[in-house]
PDB file of N, CA and C in Angstrom:
ATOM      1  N   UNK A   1       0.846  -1.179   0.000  1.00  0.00           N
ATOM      2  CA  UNK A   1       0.000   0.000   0.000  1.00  0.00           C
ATOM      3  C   UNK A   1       0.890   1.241   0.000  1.00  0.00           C
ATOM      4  N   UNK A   2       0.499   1.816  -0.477  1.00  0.00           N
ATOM      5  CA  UNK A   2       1.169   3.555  -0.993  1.00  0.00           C
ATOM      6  C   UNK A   2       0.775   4.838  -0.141  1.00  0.00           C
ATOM      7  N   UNK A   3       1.684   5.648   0.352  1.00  0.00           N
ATOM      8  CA  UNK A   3       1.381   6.762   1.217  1.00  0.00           C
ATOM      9  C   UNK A   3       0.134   7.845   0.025  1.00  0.00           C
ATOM     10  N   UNK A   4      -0.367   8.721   1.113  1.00  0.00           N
ATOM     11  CA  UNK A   4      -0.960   8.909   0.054  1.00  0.00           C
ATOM     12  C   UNK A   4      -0.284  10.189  -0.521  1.00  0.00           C
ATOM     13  N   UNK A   5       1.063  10.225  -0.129  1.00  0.00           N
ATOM     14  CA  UNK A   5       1.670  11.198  -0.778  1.00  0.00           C
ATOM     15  C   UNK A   5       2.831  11.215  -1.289  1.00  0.00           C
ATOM     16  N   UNK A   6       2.410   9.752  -1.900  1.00  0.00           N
ATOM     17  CA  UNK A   6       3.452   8.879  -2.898  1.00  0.00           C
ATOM     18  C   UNK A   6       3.522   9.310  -3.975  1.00  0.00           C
ATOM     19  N   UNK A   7       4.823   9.725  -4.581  1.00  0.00           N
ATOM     20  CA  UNK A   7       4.678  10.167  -6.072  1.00  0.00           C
ATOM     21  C   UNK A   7       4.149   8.906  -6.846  1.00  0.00           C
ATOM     22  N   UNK A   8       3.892   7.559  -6.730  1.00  0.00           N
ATOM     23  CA  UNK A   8       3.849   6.407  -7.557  1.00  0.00           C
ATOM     24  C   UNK A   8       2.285   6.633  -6.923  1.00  0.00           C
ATOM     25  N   UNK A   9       1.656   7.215  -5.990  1.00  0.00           N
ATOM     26  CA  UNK A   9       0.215   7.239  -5.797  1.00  0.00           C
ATOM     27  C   UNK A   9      -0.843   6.564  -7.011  1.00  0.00           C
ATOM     28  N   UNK A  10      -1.120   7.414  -8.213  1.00  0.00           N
ATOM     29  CA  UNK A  10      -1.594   7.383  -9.331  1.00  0.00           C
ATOM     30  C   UNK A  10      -0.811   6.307 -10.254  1.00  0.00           C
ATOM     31  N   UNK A  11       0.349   5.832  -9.871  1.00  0.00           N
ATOM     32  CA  UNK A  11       0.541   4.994 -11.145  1.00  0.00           C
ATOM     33  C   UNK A  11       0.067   3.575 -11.293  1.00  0.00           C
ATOM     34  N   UNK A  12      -0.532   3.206 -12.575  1.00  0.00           N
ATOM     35  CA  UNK A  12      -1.270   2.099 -12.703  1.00  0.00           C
ATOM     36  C   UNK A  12      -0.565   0.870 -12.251  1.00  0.00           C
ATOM     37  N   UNK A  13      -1.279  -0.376 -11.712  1.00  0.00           N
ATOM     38  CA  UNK A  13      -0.857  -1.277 -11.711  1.00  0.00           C
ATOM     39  C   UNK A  13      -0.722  -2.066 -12.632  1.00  0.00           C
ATOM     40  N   UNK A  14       0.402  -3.646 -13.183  1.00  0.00           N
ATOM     41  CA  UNK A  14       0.229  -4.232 -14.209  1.00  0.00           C
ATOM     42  C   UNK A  14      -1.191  -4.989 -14.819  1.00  0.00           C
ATOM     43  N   UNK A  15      -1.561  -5.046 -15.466  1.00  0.00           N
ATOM     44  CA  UNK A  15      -2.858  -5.645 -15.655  1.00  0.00           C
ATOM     45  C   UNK A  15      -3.740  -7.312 -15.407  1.00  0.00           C
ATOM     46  N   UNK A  16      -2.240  -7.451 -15.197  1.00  0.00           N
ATOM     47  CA  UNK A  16      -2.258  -9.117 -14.966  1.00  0.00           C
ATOM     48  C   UNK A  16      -1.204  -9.145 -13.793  1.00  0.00           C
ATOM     49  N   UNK A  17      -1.678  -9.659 -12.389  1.00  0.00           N
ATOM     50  CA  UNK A  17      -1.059  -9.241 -11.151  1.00  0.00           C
ATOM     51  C   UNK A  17      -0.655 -10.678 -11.100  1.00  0.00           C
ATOM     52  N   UNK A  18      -1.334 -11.968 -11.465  1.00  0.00           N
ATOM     53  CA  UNK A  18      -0.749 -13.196 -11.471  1.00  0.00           C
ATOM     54  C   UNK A  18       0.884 -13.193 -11.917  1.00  0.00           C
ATOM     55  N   UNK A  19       0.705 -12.234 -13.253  1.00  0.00           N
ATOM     56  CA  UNK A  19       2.074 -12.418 -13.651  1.00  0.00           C
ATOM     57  C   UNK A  19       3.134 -11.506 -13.365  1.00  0.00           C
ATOM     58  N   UNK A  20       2.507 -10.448 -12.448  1.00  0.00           N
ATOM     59  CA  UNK A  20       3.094  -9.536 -12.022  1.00  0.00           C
ATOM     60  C   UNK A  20       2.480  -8.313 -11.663  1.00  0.00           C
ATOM     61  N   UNK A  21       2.900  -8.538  -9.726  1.00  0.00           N
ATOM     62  CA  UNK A  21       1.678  -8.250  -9.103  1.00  0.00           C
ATOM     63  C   UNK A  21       2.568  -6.190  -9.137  1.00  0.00           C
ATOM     64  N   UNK A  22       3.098  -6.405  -9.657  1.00  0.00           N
ATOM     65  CA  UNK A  22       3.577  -4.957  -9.563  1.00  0.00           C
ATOM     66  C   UNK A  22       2.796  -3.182  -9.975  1.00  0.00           C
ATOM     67  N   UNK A  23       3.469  -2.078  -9.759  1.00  0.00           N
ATOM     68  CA  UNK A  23       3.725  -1.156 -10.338  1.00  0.00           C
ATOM     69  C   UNK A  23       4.378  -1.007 -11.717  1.00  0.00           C
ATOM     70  N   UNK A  24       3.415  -0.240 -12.867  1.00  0.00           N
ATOM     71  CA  UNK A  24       3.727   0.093 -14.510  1.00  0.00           C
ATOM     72  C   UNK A  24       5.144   1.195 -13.757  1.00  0.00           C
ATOM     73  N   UNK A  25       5.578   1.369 -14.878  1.00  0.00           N
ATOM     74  CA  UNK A  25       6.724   2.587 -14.633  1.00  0.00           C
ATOM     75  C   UNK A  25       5.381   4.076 -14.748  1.00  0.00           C
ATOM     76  N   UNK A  26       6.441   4.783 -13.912  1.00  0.00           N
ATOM     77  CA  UNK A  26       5.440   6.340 -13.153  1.00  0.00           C
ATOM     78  C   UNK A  26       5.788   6.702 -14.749  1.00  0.00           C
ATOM     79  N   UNK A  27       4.531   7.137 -15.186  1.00  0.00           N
ATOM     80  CA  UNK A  27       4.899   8.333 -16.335  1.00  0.00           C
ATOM     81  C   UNK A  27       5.598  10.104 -15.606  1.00  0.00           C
ATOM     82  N   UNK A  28       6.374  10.297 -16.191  1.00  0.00           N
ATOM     83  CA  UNK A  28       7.081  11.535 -15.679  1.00  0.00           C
ATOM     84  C   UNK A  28       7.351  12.748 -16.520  1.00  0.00           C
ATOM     85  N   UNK A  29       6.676  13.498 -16.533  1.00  0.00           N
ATOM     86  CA  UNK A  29       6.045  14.704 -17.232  1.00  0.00           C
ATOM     87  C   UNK A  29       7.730  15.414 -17.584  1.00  0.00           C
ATOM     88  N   UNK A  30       7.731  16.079 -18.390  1.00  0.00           N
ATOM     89  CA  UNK A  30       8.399  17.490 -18.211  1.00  0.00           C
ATOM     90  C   UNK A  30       8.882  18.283 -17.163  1.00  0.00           C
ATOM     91  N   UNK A  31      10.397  18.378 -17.120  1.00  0.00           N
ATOM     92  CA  UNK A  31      10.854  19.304 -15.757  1.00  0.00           C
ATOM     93  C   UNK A  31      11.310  20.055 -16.192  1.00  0.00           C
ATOM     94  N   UNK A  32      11.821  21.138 -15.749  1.00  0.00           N
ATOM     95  CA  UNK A  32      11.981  22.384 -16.187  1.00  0.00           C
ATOM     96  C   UNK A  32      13.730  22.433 -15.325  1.00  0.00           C
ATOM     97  N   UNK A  33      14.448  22.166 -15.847  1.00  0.00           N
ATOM     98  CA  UNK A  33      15.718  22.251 -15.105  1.00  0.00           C
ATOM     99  C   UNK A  33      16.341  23.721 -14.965  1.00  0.00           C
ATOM    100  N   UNK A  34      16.735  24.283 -14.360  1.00  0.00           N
ATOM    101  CA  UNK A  34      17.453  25.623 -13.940  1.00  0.00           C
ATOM    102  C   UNK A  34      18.710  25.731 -13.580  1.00  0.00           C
ATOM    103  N   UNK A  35      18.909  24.683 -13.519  1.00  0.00           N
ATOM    104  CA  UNK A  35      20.519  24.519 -12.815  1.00  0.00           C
ATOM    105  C   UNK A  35      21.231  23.197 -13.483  1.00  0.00           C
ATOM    106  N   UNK A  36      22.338  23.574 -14.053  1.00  0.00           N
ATOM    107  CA  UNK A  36      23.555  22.546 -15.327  1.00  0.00           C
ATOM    108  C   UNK A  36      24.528  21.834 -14.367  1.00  0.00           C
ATOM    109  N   UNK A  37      24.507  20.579 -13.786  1.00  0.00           N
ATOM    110  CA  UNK A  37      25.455  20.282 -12.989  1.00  0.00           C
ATOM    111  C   UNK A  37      26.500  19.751 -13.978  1.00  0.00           C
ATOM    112  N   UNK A  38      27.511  19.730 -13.839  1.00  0.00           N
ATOM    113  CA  UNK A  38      28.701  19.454 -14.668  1.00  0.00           C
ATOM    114  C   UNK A  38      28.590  17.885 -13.329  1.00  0.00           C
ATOM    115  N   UNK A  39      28.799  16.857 -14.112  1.00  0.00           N
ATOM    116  CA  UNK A  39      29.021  15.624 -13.456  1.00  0.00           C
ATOM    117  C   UNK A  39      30.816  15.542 -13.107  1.00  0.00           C
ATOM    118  N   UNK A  40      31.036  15.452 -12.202  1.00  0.00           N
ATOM    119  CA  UNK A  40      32.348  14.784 -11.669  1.00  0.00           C
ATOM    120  C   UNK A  40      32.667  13.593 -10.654  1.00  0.00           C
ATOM    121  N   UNK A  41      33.307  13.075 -11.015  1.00  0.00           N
ATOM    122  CA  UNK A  41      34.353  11.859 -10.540  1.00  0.00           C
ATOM    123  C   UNK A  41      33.806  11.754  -8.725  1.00  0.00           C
ATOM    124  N   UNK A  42      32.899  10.833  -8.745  1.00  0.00           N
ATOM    125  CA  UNK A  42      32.400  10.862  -6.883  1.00  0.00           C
ATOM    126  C   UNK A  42      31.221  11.592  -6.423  1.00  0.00           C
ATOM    127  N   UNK A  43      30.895  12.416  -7.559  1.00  0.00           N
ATOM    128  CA  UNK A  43      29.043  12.598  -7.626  1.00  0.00           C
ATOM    129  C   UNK A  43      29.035  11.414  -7.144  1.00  0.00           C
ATOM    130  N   UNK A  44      27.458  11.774  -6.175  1.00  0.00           N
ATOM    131  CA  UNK A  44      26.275  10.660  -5.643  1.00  0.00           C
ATOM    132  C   UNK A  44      24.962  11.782  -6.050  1.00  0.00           C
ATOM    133  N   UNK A  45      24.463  10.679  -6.600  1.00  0.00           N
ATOM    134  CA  UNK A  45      22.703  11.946  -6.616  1.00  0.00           C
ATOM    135  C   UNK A  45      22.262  12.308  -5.147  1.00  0.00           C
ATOM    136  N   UNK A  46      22.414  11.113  -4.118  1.00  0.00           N
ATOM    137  CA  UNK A  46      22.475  11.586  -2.617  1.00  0.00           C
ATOM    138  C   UNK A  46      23.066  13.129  -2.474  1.00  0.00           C
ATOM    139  N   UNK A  47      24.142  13.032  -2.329  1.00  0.00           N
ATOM    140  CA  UNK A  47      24.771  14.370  -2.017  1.00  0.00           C
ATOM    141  C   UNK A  47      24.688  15.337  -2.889  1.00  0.00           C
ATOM    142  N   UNK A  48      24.209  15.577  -4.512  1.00  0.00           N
ATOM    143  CA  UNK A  48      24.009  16.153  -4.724  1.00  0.00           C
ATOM    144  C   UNK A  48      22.467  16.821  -4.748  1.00  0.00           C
ATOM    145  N   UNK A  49      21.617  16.084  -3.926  1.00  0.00           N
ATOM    146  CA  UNK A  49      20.358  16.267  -3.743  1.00  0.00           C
ATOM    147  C   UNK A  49      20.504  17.209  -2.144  1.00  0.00           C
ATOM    148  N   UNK A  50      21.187  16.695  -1.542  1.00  0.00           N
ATOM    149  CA  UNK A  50      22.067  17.369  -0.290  1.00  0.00           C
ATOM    150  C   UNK A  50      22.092  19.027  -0.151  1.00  0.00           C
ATOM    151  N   UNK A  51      23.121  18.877  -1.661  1.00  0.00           N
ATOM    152  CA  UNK A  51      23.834  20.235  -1.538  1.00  0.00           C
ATOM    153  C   UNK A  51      22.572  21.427  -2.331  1.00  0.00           C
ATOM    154  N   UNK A  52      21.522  20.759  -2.957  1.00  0.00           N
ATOM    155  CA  UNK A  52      20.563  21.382  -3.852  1.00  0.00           C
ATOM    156  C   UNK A  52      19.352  21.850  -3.193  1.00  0.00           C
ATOM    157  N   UNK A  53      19.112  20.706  -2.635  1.00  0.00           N
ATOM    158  CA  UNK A  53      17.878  20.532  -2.043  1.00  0.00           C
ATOM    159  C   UNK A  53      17.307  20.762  -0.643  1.00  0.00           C
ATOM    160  N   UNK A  54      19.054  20.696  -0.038  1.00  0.00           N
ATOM    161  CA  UNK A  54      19.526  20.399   1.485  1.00  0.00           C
ATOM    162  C   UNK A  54      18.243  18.786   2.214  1.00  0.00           C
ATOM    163  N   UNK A  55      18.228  17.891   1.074  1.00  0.00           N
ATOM    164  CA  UNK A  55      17.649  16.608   1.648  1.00  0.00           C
ATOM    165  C   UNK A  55      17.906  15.689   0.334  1.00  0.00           C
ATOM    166  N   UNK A  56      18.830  14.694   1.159  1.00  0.00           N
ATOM    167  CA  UNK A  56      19.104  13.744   0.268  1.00  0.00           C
ATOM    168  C   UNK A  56      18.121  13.026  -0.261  1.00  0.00           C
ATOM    169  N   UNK A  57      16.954  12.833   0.484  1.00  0.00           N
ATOM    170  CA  UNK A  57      15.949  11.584   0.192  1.00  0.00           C
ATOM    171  C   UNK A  57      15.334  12.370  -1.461  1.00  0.00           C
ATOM    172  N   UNK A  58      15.758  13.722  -1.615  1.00  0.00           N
ATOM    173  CA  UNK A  58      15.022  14.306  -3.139  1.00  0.00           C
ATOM    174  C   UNK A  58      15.741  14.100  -4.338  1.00  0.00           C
ATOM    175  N   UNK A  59      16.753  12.734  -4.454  1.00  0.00           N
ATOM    176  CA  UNK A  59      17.335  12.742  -5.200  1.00  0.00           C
ATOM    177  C   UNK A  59      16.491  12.268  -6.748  1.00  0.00           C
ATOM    178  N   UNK A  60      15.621  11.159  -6.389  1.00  0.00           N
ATOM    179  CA  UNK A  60      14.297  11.360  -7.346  1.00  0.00           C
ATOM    180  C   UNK A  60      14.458  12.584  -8.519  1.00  0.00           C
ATOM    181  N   UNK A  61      14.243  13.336  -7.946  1.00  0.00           N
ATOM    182  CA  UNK A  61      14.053  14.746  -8.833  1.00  0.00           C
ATOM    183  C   UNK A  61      14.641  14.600 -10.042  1.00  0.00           C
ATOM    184  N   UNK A  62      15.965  14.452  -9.635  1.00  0.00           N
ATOM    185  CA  UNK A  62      17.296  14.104 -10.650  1.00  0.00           C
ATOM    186  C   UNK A  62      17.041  13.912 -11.579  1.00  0.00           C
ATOM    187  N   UNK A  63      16.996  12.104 -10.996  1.00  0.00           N
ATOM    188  CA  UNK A  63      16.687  11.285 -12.203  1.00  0.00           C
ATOM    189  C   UNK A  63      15.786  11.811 -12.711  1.00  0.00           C
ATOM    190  N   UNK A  64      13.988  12.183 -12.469  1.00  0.00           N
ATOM    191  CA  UNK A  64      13.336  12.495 -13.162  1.00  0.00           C
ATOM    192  C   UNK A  64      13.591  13.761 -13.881  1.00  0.00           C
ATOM    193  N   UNK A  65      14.161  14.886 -14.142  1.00  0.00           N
ATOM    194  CA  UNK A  65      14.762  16.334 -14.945  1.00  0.00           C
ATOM    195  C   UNK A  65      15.795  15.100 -15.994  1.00  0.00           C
ATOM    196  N   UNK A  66      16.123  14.298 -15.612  1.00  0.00           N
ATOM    197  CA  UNK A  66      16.715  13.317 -16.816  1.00  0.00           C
ATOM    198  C   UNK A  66      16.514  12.268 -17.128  1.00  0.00           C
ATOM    199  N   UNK A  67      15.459  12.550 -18.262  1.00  0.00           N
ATOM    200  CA  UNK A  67      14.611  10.904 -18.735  1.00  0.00           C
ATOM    201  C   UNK A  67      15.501  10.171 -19.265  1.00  0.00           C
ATOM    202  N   UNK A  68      16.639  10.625 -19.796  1.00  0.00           N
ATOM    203  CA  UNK A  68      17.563   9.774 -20.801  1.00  0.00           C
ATOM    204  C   UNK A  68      18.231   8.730 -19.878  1.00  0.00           C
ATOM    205  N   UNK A  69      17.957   8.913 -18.701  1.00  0.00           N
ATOM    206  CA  UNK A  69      18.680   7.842 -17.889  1.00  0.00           C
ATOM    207  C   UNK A  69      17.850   6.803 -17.052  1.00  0.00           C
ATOM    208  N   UNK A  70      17.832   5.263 -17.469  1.00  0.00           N
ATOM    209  CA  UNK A  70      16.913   4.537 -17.145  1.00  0.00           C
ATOM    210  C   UNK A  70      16.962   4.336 -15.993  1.00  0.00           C
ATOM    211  N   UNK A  71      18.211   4.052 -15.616  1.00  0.00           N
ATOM    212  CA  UNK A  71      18.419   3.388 -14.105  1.00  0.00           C
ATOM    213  C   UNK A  71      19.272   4.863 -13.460  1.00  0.00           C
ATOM    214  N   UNK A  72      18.932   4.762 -12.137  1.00  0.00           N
ATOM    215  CA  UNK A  72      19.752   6.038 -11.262  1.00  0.00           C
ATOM    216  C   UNK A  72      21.331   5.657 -10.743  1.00  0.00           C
ATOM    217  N   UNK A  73      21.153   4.601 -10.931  1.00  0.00           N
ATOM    218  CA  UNK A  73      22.674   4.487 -11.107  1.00  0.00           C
ATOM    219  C   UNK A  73      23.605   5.038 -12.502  1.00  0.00           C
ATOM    220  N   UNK A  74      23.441   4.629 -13.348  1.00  0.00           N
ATOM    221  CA  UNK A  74      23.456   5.149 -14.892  1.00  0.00           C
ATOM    222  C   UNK A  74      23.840   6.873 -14.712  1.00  0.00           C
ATOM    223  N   UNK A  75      22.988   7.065 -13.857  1.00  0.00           N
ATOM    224  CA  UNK A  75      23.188   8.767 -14.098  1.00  0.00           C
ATOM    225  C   UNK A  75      24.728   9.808 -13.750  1.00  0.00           C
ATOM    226  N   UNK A  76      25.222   8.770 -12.600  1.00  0.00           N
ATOM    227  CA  UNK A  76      26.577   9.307 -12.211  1.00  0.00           C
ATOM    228  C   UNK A  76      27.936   8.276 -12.312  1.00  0.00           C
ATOM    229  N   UNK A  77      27.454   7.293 -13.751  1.00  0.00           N
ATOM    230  CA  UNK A  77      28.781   6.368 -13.948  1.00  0.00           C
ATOM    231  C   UNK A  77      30.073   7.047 -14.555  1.00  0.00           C
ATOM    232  N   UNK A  78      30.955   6.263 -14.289  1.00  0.00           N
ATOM    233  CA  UNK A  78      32.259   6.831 -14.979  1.00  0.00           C
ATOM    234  C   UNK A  78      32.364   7.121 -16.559  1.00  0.00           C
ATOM    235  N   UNK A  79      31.344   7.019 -16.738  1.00  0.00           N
ATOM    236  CA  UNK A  79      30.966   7.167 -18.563  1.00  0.00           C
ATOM    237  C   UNK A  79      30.367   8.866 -18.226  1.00  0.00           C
ATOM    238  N   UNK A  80      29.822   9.358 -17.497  1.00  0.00           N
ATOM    239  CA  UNK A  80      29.167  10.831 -16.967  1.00  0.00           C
ATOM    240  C   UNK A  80      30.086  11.876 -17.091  1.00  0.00           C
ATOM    241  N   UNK A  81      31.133  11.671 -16.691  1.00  0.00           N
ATOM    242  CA  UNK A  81      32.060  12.642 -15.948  1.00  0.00           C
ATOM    243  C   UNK A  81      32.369  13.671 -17.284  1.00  0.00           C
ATOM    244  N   UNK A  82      31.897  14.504 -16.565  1.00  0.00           N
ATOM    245  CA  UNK A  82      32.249  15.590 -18.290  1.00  0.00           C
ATOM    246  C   UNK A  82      31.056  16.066 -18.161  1.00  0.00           C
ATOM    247  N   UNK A  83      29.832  15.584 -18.219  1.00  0.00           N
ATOM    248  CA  UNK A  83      28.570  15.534 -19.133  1.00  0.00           C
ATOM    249  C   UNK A  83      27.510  16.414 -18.250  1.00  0.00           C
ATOM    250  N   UNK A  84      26.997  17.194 -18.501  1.00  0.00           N
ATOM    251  CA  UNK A  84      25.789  18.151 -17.867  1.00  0.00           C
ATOM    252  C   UNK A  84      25.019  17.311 -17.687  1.00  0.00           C
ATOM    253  N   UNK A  85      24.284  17.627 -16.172  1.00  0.00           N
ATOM    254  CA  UNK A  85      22.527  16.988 -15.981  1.00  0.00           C
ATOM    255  C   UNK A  85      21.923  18.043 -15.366  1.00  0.00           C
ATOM    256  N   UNK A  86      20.743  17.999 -15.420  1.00  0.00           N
ATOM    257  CA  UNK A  86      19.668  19.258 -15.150  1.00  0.00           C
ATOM    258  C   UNK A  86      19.322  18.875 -13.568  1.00  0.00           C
ATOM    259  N   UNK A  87      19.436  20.123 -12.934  1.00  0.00           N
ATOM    260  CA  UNK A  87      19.058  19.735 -11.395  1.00  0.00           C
ATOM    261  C   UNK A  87      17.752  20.652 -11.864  1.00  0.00           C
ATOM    262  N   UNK A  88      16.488  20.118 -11.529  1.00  0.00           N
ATOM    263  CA  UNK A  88      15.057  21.052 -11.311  1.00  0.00           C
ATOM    264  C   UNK A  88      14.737  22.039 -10.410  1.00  0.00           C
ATOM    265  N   UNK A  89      14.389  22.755 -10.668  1.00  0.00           N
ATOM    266  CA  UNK A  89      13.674  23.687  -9.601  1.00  0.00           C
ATOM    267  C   UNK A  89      12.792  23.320  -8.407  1.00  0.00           C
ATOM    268  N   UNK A  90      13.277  23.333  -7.324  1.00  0.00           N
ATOM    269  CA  UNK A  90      12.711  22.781  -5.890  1.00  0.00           C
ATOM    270  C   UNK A  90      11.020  23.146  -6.575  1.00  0.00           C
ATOM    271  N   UNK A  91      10.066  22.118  -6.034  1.00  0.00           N
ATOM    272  CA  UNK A  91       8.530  22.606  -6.332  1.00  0.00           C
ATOM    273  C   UNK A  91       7.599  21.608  -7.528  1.00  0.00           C
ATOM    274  N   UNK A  92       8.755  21.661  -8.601  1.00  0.00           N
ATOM    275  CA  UNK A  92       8.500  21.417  -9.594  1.00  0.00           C
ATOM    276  C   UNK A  92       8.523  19.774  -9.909  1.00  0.00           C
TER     277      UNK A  92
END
């Protein structure tokens, strides 16, 4: 059961729970990023949710301002380093 102030609140379940009693992936709208983090060597989305947000648990955000990245690990691999990601606007 889901808080009711779960971002996954609204997202559908699979249609066939026999075969998988799960959560569909959250559809995730459009973010409006404001801020270009240059990725470096020992980024954590933790701490950079930290230093943004001043609360690690909002690292979510992240990933979601960057759909191109499936998994949240993916987002700060050694393949990153160089590469801009959009931190969102607290709210949004």
């Amino acid at each position: 059961m889901l808080s009711k102030k779960s971002r996954y609140q609204s997202t559908p379940h699979f249609t066939d729970p026999d075969i998988f009693p799960g959560l569909q992936t959250r559809p995730i709208g459009p973010s409006t990023g404001v801020i270009e983090h240059e990725v470096v060597e020992g980024d954590r989305l933790d701490q950079l949710a930290q230093h943004y947000y001043k609360d690690d648990r909002l690292w979510w955000r992240i990933v979601d301002a960057n759909p191109e990245f499936t998994c949240p690990r993916s987002v700060l691999d050694k393949a990153m380093v160089g590469r801009v990601i959009l931190i969102p606007r607290v709210g949004e």
